[in-house]
N, C-alpha and C. Protein backbone atom coordinates (compact mmCIF):
# COMPACT_ATOMS: atom_id res chain seq x y z
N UNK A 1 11.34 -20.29 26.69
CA UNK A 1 11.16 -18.85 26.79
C UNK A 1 12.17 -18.11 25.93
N UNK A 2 13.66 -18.75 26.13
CA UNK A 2 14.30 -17.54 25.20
C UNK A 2 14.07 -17.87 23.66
N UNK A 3 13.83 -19.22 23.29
CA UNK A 3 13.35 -19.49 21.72
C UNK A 3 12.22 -18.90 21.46
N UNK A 4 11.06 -18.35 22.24
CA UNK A 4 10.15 -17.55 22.07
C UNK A 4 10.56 -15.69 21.78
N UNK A 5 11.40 -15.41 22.56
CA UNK A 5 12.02 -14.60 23.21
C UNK A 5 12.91 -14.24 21.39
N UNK A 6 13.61 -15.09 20.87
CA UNK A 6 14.57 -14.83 19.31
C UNK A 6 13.49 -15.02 18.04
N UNK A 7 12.77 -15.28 18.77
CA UNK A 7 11.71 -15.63 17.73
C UNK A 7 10.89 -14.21 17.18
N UNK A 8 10.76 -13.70 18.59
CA UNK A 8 10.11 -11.80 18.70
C UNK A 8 10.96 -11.13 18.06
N UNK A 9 12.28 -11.46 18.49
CA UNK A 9 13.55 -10.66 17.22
C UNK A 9 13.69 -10.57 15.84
N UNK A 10 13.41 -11.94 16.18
CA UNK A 10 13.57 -12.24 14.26
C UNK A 10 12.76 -11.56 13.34
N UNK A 11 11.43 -11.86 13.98
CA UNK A 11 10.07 -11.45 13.40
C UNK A 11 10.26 -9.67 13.45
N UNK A 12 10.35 -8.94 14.72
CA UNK A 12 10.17 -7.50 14.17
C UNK A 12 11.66 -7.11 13.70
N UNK A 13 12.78 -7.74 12.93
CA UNK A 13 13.78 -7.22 13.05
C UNK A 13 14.08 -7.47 11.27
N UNK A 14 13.42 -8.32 11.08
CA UNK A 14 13.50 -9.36 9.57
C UNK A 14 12.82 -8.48 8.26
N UNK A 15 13.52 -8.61 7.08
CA UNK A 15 13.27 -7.92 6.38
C UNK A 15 11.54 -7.71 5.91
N UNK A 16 10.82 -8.30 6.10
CA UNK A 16 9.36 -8.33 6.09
C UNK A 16 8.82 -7.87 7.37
N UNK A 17 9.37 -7.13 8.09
CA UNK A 17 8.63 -6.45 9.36
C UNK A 17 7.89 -5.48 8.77
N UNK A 18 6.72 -5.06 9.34
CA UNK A 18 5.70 -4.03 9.21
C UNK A 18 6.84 -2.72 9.66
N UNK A 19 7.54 -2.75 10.47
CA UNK A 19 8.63 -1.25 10.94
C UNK A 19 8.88 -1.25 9.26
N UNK A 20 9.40 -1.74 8.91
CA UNK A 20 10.17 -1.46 7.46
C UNK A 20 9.18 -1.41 6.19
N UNK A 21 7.89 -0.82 6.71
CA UNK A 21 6.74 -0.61 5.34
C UNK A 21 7.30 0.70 4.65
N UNK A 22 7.29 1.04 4.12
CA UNK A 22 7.91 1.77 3.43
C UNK A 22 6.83 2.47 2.37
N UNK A 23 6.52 3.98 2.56
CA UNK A 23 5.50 4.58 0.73
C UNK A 23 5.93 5.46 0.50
N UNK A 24 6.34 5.82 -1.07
CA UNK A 24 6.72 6.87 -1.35
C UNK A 24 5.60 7.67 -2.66
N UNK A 25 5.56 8.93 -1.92
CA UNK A 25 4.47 9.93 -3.13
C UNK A 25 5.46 10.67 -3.67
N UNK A 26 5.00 10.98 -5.22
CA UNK A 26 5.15 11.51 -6.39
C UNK A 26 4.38 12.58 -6.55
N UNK A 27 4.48 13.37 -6.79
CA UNK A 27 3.72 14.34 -7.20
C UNK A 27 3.76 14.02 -9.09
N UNK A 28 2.05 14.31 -9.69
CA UNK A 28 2.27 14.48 -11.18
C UNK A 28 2.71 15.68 -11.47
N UNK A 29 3.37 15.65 -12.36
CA UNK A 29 3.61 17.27 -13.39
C UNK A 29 3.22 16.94 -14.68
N UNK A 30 2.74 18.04 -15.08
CA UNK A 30 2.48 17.97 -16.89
C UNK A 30 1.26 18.24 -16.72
N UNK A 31 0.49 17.69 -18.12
CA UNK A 31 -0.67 18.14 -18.89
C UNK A 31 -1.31 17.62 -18.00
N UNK A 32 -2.78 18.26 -17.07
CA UNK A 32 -3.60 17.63 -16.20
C UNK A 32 -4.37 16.78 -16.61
N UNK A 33 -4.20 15.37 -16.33
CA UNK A 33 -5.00 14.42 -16.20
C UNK A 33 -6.22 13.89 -15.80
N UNK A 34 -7.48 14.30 -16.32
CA UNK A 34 -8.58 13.55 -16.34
C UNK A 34 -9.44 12.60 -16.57
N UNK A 35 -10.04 11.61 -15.32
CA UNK A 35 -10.69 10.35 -15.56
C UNK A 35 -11.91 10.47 -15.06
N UNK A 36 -12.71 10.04 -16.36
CA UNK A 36 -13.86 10.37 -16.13
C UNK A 36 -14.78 9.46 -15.46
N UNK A 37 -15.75 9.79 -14.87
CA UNK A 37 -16.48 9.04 -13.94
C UNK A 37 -16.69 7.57 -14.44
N UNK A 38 -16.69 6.90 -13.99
CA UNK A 38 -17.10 5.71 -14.33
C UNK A 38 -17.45 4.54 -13.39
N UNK A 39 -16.94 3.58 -12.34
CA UNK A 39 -17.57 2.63 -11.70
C UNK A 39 -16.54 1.35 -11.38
N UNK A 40 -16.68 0.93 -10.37
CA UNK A 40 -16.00 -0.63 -10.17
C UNK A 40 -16.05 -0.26 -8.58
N UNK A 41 -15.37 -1.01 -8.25
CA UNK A 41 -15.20 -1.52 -6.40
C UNK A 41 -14.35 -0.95 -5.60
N UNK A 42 -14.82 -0.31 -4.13
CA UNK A 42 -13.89 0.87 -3.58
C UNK A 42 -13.93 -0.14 -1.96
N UNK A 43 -12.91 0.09 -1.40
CA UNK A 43 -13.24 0.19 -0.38
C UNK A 43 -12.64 1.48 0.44
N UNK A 44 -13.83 2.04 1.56
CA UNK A 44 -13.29 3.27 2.22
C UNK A 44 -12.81 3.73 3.23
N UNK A 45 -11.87 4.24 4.01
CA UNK A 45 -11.14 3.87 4.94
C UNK A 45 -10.55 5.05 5.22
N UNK A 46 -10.78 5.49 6.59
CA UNK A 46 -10.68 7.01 7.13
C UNK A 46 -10.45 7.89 5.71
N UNK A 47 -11.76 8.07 5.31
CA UNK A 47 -11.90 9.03 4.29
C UNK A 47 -11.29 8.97 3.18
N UNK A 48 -10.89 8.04 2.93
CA UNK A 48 -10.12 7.56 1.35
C UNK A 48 -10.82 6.56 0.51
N UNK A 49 -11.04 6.43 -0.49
CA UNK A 49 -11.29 5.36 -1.18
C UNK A 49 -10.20 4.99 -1.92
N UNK A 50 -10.46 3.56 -2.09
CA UNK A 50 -9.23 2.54 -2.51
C UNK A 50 -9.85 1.58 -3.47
N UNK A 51 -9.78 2.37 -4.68
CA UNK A 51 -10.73 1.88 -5.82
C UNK A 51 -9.97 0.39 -6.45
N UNK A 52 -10.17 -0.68 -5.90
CA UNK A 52 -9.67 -2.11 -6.40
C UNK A 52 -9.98 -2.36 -7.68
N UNK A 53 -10.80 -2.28 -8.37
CA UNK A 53 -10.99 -2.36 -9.69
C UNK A 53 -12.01 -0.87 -10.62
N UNK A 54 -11.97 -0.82 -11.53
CA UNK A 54 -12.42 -0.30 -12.08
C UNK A 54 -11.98 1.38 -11.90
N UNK A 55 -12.52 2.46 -12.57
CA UNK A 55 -12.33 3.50 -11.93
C UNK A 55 -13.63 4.58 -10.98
N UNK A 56 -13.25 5.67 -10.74
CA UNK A 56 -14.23 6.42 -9.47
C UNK A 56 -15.47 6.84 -10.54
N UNK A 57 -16.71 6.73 -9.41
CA UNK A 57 -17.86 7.33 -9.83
C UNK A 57 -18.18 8.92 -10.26
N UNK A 58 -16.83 9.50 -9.76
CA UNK A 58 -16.77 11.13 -9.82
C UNK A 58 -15.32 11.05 -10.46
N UNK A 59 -15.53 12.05 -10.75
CA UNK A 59 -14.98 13.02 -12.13
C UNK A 59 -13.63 13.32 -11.51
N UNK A 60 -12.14 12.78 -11.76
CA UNK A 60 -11.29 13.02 -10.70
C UNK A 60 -10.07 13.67 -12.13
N UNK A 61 -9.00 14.34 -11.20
CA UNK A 61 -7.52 14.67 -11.90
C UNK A 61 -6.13 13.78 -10.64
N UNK A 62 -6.00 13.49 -11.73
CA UNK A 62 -4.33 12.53 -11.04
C UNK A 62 -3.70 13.61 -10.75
N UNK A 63 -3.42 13.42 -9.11
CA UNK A 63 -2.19 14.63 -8.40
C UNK A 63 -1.03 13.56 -8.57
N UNK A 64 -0.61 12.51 -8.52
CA UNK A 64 0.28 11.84 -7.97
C UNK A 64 -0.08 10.20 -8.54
N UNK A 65 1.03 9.31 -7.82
CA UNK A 65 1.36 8.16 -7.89
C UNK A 65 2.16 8.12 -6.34
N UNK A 66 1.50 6.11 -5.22
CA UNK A 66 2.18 6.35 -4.61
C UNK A 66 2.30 5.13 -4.78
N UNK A 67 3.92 4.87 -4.18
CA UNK A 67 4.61 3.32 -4.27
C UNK A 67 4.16 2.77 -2.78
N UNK A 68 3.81 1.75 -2.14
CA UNK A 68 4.00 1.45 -0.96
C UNK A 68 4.69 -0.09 -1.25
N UNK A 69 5.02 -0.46 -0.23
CA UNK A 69 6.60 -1.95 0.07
C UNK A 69 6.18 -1.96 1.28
N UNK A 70 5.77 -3.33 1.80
CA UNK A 70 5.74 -3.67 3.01
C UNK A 70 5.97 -5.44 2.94
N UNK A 71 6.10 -6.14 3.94
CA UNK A 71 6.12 -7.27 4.33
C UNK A 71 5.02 -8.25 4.02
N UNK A 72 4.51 -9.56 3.82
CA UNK A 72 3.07 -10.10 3.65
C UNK A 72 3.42 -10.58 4.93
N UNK A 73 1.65 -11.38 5.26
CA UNK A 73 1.79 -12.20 6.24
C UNK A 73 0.48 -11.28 7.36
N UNK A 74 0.27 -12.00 8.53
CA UNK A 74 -0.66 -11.70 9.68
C UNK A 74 -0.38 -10.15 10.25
N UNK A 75 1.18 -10.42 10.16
CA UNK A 75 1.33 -9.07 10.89
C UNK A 75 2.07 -7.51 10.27
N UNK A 76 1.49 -8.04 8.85
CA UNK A 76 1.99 -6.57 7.71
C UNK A 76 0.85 -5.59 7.39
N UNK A 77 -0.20 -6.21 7.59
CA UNK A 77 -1.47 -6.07 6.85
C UNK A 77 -1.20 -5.58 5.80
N UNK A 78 -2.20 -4.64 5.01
CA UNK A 78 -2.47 -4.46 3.65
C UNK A 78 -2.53 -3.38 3.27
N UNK A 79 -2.02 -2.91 2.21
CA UNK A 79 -1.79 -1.25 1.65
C UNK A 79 -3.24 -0.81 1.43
N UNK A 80 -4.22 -1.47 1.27
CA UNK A 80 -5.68 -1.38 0.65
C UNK A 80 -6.04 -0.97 2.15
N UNK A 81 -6.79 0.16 2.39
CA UNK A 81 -7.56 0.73 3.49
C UNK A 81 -6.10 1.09 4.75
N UNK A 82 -5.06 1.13 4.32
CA UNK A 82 -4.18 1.34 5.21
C UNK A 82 -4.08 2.89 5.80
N UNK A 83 -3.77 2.89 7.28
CA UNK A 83 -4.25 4.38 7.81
C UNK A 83 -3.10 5.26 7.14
N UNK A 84 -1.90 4.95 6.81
CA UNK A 84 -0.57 5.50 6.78
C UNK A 84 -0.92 6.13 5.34
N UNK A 85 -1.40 5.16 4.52
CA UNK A 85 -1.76 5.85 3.06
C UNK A 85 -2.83 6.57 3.03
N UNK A 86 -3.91 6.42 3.70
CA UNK A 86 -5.05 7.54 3.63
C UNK A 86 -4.15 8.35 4.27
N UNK A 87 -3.32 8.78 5.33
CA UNK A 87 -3.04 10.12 5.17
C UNK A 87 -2.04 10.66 4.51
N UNK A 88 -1.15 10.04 3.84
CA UNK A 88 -0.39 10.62 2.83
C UNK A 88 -1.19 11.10 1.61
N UNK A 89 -2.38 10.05 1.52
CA UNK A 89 -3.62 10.96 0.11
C UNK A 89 -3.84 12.13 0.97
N UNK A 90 -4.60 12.31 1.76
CA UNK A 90 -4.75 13.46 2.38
C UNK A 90 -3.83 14.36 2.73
N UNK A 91 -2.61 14.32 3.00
CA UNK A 91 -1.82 15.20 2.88
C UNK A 91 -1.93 15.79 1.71
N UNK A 92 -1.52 14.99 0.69
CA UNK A 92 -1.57 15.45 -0.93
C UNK A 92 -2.45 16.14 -1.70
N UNK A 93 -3.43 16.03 -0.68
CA UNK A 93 -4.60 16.94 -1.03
C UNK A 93 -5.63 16.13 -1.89
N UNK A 94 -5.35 14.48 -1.98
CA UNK A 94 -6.15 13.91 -2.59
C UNK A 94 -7.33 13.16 -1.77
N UNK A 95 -8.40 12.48 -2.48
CA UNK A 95 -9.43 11.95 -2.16
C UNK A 95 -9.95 10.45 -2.15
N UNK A 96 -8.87 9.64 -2.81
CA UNK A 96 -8.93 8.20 -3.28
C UNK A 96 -7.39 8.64 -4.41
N UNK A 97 -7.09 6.69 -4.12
CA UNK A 97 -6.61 5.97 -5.36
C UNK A 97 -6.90 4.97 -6.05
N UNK A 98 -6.46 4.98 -7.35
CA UNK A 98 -6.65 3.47 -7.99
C UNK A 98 -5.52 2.99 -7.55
N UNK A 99 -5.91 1.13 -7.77
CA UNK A 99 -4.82 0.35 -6.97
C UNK A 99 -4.53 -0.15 -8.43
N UNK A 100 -3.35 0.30 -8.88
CA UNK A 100 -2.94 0.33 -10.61
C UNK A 100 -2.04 -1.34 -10.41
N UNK A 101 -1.71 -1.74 -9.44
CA UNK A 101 -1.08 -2.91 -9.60
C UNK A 101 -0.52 -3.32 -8.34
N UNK A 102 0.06 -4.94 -8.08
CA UNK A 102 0.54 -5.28 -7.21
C UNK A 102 1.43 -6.06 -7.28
N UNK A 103 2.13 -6.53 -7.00
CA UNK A 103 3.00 -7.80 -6.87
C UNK A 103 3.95 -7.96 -5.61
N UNK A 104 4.62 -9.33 -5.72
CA UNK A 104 5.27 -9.72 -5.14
C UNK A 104 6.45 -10.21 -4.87
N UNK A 105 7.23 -10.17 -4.29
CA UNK A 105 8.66 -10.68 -4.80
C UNK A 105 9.58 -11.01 -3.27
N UNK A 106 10.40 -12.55 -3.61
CA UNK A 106 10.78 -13.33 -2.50
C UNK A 106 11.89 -12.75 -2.32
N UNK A 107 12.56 -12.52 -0.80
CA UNK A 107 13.77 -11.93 -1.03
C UNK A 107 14.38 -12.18 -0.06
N UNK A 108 14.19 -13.78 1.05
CA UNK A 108 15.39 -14.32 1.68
C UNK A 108 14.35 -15.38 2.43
N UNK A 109 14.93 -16.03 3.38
CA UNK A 109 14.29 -16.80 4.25
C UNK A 109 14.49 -16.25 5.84
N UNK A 110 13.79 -16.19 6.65
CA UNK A 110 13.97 -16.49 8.00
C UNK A 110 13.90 -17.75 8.93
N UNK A 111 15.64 -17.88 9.64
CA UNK A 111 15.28 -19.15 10.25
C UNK A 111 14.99 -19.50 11.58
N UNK A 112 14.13 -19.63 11.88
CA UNK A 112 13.64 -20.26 13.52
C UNK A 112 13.99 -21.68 13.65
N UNK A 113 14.57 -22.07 14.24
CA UNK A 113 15.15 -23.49 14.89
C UNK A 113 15.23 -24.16 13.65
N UNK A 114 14.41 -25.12 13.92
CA UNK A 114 14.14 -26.22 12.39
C UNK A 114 13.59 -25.82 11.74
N UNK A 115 12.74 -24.35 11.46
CA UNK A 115 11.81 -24.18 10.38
C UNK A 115 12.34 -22.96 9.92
N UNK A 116 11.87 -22.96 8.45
CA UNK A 116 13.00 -21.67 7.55
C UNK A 116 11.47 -21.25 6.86
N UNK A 117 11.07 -19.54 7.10
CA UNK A 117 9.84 -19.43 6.32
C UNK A 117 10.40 -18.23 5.52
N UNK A 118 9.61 -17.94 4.50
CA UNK A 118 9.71 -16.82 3.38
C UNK A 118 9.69 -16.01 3.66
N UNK A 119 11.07 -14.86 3.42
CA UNK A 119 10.84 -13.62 3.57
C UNK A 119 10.00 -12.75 2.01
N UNK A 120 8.65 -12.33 2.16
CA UNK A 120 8.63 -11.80 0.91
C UNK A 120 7.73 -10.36 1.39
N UNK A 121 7.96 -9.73 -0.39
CA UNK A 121 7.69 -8.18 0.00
C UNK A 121 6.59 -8.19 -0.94
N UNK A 122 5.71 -7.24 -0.82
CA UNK A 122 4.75 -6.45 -1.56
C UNK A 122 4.82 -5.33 -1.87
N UNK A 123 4.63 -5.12 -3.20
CA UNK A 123 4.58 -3.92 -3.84
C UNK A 123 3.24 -3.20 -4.11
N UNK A 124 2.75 -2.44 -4.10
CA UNK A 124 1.44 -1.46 -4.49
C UNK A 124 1.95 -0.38 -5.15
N UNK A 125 1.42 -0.23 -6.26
CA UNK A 125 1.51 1.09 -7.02
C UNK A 125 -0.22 1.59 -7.05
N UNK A 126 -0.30 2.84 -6.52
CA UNK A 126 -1.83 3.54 -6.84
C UNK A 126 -1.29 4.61 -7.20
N UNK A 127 -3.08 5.28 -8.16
CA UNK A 127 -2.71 6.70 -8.45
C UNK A 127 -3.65 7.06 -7.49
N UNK A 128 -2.95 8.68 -7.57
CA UNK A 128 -3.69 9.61 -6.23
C UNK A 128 -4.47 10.27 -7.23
N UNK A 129 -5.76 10.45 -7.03
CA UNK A 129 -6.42 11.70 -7.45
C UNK A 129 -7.70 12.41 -6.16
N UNK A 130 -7.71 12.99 -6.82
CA UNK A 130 -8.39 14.53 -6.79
C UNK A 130 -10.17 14.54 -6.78
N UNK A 131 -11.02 14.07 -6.11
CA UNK A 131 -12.30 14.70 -7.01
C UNK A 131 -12.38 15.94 -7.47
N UNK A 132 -13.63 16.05 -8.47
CA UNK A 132 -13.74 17.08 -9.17
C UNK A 132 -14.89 17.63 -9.15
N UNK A 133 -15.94 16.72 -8.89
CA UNK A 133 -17.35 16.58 -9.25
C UNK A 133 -17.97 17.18 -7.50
């Protein structure tokens, strides 16, 4: 019980905890940015689309760029359809992002008794836009 018990610690306390997801929005400035309609794969999620490849079927302007950092694994889930980022688009006054890139990067171990597993992080960069159309 208490090795179960340090185990609950470790996990929500460890640098890959979902508490420690982390997104930060940008607002764009400058010359307004337009992308024109075009096509690829969305998925939609309390009113956001989360355009995985390609770009939107409607006529959009880039408000922004947002960073999100969270943990991998069962219990981080995924920046793609995430509720926290549809409402920061929506705050922003936007309507969808492109998911402009991702990666990953290792950045310690966690140890439970005899077993030592990967602490690693995920990065998401999307742009925020705007429909237009």
């Amino acid at each position: 019980m208490f090795r179960k018990a340090v185990l609950a610690i470790l996990v929500t306390a460890s640098p890959a905890s979902p508490i420690l997801a982390k997104q930060t929005f940008t607002a764009y400035e400058g010359k307004e940015q337009i992308i024109e309609a075009g096509g690829g794969t969305r998925v939609t999620k309390d009113g956001v689309d989360f355009w995985t490849s390609g770009t939107p079927t409607k006529r959009s302007k880039v408000i922004g760029r947002l960073m999100d950092r969270r943990g991998t694994g069962a219990f981080h889930g995924d920046a793609v359809g995430s509720k926290r980022i549809a409402q920061i688009v929506k705050e922003a006054g936007g309507d969808a992002v492109i998911i402009a890139g991702q990666r990953q990067d290792q950045n310690g171990y966690i140890f439970t008794g005899n077993m030592a597993v990967a602490a690693k992080k995920q990065f998401t960069e999307m742009v925020v836009l705007k429909y237009l159309d």
